[in-house]
Protein backbone atom coordinates (compact mmCIF):
# COMPACT_ATOMS: atom_id res chain seq x y z
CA UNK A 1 0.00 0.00 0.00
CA UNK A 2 1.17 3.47 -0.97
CA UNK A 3 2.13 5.94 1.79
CA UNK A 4 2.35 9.44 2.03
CA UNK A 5 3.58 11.87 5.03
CA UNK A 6 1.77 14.45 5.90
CA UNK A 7 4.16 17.41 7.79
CA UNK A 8 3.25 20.34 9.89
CA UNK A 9 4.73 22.92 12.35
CA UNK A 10 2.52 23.80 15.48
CA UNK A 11 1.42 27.06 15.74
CA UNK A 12 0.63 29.42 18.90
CA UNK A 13 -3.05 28.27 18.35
CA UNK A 14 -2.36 24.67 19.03
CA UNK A 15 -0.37 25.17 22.01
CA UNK A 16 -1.23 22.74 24.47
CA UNK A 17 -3.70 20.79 21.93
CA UNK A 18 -3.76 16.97 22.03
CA UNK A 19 -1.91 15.47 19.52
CA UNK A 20 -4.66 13.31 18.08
CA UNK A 21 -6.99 16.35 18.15
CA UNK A 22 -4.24 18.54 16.28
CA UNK A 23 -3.87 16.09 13.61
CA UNK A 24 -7.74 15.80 12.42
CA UNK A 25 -7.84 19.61 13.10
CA UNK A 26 -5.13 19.78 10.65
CA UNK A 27 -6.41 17.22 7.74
CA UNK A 28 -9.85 17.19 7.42
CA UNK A 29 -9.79 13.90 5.52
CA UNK A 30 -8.56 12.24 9.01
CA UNK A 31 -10.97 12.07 11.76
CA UNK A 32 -10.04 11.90 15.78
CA UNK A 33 -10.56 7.94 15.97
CA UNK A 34 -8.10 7.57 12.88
CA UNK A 35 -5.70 9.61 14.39
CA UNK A 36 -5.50 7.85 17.38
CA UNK A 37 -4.80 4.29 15.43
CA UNK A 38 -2.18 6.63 13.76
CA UNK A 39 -0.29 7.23 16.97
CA UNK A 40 -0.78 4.34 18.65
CA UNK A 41 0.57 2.42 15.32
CA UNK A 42 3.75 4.70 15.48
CA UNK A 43 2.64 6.28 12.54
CA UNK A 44 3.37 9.94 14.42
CA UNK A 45 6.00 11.45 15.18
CA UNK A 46 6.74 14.86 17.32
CA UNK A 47 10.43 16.25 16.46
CA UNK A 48 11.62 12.97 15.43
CA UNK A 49 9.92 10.91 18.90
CA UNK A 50 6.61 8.83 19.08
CA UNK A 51 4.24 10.44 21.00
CA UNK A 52 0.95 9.22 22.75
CA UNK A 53 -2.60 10.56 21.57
CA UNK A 54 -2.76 12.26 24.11
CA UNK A 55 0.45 14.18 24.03
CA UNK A 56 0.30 18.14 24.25
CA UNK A 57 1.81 20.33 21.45
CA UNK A 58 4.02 22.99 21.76
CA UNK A 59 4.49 25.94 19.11
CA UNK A 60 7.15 25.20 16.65
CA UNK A 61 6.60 21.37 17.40
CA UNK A 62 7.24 19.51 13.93
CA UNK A 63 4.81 16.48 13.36
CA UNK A 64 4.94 14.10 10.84
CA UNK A 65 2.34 11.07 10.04
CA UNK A 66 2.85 8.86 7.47
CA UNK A 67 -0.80 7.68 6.14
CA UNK A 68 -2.06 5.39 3.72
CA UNK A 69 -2.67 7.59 0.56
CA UNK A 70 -6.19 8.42 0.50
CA UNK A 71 -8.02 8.63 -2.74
CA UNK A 72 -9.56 11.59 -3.98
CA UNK A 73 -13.10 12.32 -4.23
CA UNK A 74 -14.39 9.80 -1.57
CA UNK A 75 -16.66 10.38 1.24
CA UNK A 76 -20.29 10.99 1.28
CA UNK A 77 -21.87 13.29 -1.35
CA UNK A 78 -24.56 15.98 -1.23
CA UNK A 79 -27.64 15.19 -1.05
CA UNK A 80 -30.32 17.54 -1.04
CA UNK A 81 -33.20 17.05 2.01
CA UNK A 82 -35.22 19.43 4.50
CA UNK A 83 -33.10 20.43 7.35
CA UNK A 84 -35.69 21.19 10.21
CA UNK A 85 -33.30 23.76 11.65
CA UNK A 86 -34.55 24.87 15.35
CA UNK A 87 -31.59 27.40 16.14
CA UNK A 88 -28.15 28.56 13.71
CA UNK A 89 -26.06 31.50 14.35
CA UNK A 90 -21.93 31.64 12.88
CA UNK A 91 -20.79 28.71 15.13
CA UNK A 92 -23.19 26.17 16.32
CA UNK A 93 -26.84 24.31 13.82
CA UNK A 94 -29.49 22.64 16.21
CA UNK A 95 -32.10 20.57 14.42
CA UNK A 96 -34.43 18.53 15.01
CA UNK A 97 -33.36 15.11 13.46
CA UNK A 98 -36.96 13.11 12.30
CA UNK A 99 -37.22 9.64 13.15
CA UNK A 100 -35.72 7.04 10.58
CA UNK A 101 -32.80 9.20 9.67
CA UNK A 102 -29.45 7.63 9.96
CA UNK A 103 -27.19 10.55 11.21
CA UNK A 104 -23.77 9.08 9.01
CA UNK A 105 -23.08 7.12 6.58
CA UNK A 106 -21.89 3.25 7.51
CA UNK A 107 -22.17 -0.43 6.85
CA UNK A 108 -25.65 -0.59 4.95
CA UNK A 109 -26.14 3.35 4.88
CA UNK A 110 -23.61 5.15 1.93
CA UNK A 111 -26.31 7.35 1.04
CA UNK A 112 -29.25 9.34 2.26
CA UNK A 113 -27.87 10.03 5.74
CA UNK A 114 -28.09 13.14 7.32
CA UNK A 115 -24.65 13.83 6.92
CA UNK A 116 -25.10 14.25 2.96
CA UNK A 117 -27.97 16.46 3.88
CA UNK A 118 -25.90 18.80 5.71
CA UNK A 119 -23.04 18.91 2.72
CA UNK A 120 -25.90 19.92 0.32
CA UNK A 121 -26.88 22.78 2.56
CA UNK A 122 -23.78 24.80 1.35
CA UNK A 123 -23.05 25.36 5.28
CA UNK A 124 -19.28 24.80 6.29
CA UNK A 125 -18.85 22.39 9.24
CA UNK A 126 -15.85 21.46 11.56
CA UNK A 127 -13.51 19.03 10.21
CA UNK A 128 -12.59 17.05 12.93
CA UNK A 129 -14.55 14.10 12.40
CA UNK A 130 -13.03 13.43 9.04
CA UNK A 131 -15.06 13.36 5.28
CA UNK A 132 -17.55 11.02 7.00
CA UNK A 133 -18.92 13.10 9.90
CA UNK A 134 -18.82 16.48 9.17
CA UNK A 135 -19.56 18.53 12.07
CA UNK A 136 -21.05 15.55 13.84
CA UNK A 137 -20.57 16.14 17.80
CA UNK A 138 -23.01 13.62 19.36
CA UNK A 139 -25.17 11.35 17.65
CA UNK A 140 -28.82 10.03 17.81
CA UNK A 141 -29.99 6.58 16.62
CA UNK A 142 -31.89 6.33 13.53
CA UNK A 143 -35.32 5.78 14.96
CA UNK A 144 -35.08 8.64 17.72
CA UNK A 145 -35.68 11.81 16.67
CA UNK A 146 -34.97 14.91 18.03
CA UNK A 147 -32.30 17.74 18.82
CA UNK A 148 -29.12 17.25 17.53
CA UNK A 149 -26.28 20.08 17.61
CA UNK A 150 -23.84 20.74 14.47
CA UNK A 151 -20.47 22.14 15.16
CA UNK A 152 -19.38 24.55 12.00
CA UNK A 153 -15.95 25.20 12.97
CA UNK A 154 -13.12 22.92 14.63
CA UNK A 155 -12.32 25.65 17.84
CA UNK A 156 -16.67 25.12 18.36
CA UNK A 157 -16.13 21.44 18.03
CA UNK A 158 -13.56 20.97 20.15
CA UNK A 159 -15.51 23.40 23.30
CA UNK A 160 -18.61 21.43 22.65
CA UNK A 161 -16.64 17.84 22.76
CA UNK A 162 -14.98 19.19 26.18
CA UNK A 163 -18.50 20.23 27.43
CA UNK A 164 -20.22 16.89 26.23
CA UNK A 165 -17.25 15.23 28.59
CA UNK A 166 -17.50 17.72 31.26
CA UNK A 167 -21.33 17.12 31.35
CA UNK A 168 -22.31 20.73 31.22
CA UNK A 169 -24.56 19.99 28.44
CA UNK A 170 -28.07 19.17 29.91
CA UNK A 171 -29.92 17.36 27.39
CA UNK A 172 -34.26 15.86 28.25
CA UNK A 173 -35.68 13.20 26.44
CA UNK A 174 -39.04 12.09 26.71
CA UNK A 175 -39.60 8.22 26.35
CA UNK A 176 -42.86 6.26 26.37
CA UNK A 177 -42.40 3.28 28.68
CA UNK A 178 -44.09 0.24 29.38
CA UNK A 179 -45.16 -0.09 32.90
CA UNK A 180 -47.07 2.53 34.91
CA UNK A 181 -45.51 1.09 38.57
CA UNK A 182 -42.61 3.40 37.27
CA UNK A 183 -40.70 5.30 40.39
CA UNK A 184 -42.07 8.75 40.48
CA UNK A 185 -38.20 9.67 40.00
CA UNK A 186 -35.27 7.30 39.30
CA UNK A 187 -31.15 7.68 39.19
CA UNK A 188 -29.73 4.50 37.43
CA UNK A 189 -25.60 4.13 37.77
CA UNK A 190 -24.42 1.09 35.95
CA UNK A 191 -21.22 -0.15 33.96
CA UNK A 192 -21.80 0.00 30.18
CA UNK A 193 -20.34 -2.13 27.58
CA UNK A 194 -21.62 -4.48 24.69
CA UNK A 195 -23.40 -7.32 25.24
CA UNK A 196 -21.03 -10.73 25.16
CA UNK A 197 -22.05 -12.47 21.84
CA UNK A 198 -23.90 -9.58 20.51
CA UNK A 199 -22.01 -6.59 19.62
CA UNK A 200 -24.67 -4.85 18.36
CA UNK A 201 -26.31 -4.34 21.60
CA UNK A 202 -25.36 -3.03 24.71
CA UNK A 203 -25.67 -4.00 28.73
CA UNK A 204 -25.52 -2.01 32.37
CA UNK A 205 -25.16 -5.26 33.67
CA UNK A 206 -21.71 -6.04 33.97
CA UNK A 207 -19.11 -5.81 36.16
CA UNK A 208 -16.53 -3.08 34.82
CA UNK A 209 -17.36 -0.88 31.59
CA UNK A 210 -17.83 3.27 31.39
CA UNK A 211 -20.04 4.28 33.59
CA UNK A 212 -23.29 5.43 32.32
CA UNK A 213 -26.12 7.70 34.69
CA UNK A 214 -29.30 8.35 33.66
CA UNK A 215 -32.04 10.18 35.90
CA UNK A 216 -35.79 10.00 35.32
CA UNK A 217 -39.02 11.48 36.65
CA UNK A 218 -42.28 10.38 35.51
CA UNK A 219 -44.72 12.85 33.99
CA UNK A 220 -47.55 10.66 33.24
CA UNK A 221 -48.99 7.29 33.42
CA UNK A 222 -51.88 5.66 31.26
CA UNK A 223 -53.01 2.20 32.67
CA UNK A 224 -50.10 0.22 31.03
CA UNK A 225 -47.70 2.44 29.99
CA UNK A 226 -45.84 5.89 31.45
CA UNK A 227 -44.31 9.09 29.60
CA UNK A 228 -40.98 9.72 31.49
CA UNK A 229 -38.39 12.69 31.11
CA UNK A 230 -35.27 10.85 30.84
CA UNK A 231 -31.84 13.46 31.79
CA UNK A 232 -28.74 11.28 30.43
CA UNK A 233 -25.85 12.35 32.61
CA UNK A 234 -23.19 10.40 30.39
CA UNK A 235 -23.65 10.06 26.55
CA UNK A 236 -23.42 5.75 26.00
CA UNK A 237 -24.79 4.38 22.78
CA UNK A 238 -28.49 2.89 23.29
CA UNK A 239 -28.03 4.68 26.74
CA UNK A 240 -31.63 5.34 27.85
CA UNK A 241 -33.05 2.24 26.29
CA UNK A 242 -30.80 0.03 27.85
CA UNK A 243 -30.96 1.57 31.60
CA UNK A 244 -35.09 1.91 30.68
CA UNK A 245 -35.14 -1.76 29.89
CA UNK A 246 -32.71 -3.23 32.59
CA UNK A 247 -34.89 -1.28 35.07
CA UNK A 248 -38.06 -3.23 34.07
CA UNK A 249 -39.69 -0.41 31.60
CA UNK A 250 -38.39 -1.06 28.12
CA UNK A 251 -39.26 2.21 25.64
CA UNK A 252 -42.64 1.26 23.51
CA UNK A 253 -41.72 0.37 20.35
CA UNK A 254 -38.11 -0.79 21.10
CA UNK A 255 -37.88 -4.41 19.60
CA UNK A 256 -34.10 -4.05 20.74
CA UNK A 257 -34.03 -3.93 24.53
CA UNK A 258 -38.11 -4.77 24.88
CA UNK A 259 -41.33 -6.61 23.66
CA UNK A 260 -42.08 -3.18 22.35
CA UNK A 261 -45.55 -3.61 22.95
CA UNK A 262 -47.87 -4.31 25.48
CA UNK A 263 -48.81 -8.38 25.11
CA UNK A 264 -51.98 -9.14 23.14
CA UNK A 265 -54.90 -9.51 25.60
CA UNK A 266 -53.98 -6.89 28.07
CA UNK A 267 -56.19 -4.39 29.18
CA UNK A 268 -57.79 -2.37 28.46
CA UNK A 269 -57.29 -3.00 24.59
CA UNK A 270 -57.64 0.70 23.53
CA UNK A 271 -54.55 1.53 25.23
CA UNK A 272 -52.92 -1.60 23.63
CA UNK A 273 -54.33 -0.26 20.50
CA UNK A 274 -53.05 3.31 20.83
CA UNK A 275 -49.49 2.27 21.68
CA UNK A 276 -49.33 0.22 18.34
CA UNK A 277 -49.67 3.71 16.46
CA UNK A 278 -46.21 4.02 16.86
CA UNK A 279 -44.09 1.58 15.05
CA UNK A 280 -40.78 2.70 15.84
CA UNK A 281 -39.05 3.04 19.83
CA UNK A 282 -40.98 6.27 21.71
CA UNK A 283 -37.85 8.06 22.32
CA UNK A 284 -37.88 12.14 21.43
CA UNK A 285 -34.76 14.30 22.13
CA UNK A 286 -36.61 16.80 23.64
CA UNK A 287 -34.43 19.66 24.96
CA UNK A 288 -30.49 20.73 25.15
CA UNK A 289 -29.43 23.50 27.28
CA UNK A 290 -25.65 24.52 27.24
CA UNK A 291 -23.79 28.09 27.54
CA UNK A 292 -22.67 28.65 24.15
CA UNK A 293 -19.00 27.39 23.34
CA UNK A 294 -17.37 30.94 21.73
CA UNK A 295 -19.97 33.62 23.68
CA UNK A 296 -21.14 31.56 27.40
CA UNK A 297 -24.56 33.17 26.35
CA UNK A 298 -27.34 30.42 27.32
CA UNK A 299 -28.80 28.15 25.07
CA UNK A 300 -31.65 26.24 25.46
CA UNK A 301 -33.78 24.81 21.85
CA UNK A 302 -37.00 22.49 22.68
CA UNK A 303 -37.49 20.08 19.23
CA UNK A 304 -41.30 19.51 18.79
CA UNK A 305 -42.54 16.27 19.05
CA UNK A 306 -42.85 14.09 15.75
CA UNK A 307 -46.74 13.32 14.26
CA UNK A 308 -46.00 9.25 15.20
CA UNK A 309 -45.21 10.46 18.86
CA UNK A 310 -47.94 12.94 19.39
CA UNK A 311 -50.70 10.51 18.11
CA UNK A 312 -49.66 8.11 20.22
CA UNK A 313 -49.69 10.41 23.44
CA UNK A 314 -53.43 12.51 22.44
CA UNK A 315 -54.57 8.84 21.72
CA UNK A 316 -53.51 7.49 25.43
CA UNK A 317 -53.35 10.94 27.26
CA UNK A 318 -55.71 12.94 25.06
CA UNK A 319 -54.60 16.92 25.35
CA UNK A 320 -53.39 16.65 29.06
CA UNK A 321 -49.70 15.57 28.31
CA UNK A 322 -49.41 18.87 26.71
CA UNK A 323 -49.71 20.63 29.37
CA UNK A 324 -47.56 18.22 31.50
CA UNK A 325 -44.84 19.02 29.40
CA UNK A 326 -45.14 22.64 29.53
C-alpha cells in the first residue's frame, strides 16, 4: 500500500492541543478515531519521537504522520433534504433530526444520511470528524428523533466535545415506557459495555465498563404504559433504552431492549391499540441547554414532538400531556 507523510509545524493556536486532536484539526480527511490508530501504530511522530494521543503540542513542534494515501473524491456526497433547523447562528446548527434518519453514513447506509444532507446545505462544518462526519458532535440513533447540535468550525467542536465530557450539556428526552408502577423519579448508575455475543447491543449489567447515569421522573402514566423525562448524565450508545429496559420499563416500540408492545390480551385493549400507532421506539430528544462554546450566552432549543409520537400520546393521554410538558 502506498504511503504518504503528511508534515506540519505547530502554531501558537495549538499550544497545548492533544496530539490526536491537532492532527484531524489539521487534515480534514482524518478524523479523531483515525488519528488515534495513527499514533498508537507509530505512525506519528513529534520532532523525530513517538508520542501518545494524548500528548500536548508545543508551538514550533514539527509532526509528521505517514498515512495510507487516501483517494480523492471519496466520502459521502450531497444530497439535497429538509433540514428542520430549530436554532443557527456563525458557530453552532441545532435541528431537530426526524425519526428514521441515519445521522452518518456506515455499513448498509452510503447514502441518504443526514450527513449528505448537511453537505448539500452549502453550510461549512468542523472538520474534525473526518469526510464522514462532518460537524457531527453527538449522535442520535436512527429511529429517535430529536435535537441534535452541528459544530461549523473545529475551535466550536472541540468546546462542545470538552462540554459533552464535562457534562455541562443538559440534554431531556421524553420516552414512552411500558409499565405505569414506574418510580415517580429514578437515578440509574451502571457499567456500560456491549453485550457478550452480541455486539450490536449493549448491557448495564456487567461488572466493569464506562459508567453510564441516567435520571428519570415520571410525567404521566396511562393504565399500562408511562411518559418519562429521561436526563442522560453520560452520553453511552443505546443509553436510555438500555438503563429503561434493565430497570423493568423497556421504551414502547423498542424491539431491541423490549417486547415493544404491550402483550396481546392486556387491558384495556384501547390503550394496547393506541401504543401500536407508533411503530418505531418512543424516544424524542426533547431539549439541550448549554452556555454557548465561543460567547457563554445560554442556550436552550425544545425540538417539537414528531406526528407518530404525538398521536400516540393525544390517543392514550388525550390533550393533558401537553400541558404536562409545559
Amino acid at each position: 500500500m502506498e504511503t504518504k507523510i503528511l508534515t506540519f509545524i505547530a502554531e501558537e493556536k495549538e499550544d497545548g492541543t492533544r496530539l490526536d486532536m491537532a492532527i484531524a484539526a489539521r487534515f480534514p480527511a482524518i478524523s479523531r478515531s483515525s488519528a488515534q490508530k495513527l499514533v498508537k501504530a507509530g505512525a506519528v511522530t513529534v520532532d523525530g519521537r513517538i508520542r501518545p494521543p494524548g500528548f500536548r503540542l508545543q508551538p514550533g513542534a514539527t509532526v509528521e504522520v505517514v498515512v495510507p494515501e487516501i483517494p480523492e473524491n471519496t466520502g459521502p456526497k450531497p444530497e439535497a433534504g429538509l433540514l428542520d433547523i430549530l436554532y443557527e447562528d456563525d458557530n453552532i446548527l441545532i435541528i431537530n433530526k426526524r425519526a428514521g434518519l441515519v445521522v452518518h453514513p456506515g455499513a448498509g447506509h452510503g447514502s441518504g444520511t443526514l450527513v449528505n444532507q448537511l453537505l448539500a446545505s452549502g453550510r461549512s462544518f468542523s472538520t474534525i470528524g473526518g469526510t464522514e462526519r462532518p460537524g457531527l458532535v453527538h449522535r442520535l440513533d436512527k429511529d429517535t428523533s430529536g435535537v441534535m447540535v452541528i459544530a461549523k468550525d473545529n475551535v466550536t467542536h472541540e468546546k462542545l466535545t470538552d462540554m459533552f465530557r464535562d457534562r455541562t450539556v443538559h440534554k431531556t428526552y421524553l420516552a414512552l415506557v411500558l409499565g405505569p408502577g414506574i418510580d415517580d423519579r429514578g437515578l440509574i448508575e451502571t457499567g456500560f459495555a456491549r453485550r457478550t455475543g452480541d455486539r450490536k447491543q449493549f448491557t448495564g449489567k456487567v461488572s466493569d465498563g464506562k459508567p453510564a447515569v441516567t435520571e428519570y421522573e415520571t410525567i404521566m402514566r396511562g393504565n399500562l404504559c408511562a411518559l418519562v423525562a429521561a436526563h442522560p448524565r453520560t452520553g453511552r450508545t443505546h443509553q436510555i433504552r438500555v438503563h429503561m429496559s434493565e430497570a423493568g420499563h423497556p421504551i414502547v416500540g423498542d424491539r431491541v431492549y423490549g417486547r415493544a408492545w404491550p402483550k396481546r390480551g392486556s387491558k384495556p385493549e384501547w390503550e394496547v391499540e393506541a401504543l401500536e400507532i407508533i411503530k418505531r421506539h418512543a424516544l424524542h430528544a426533547w431539549r439541550i441547554e448549554f452556555s454557548h462554546p465561543r460567547t457563554g450566552a445560554p442556550v436552550c432549543v425544545t425540538a417539537p414532538l414528531p406526528p407518530d409520537f404525538r398521536k400516540t400520546l393525544d390517543a392514550v393521554f388525550g390533550d393533558e400531556w401537553v400541558r404536562a410538558i409545559s
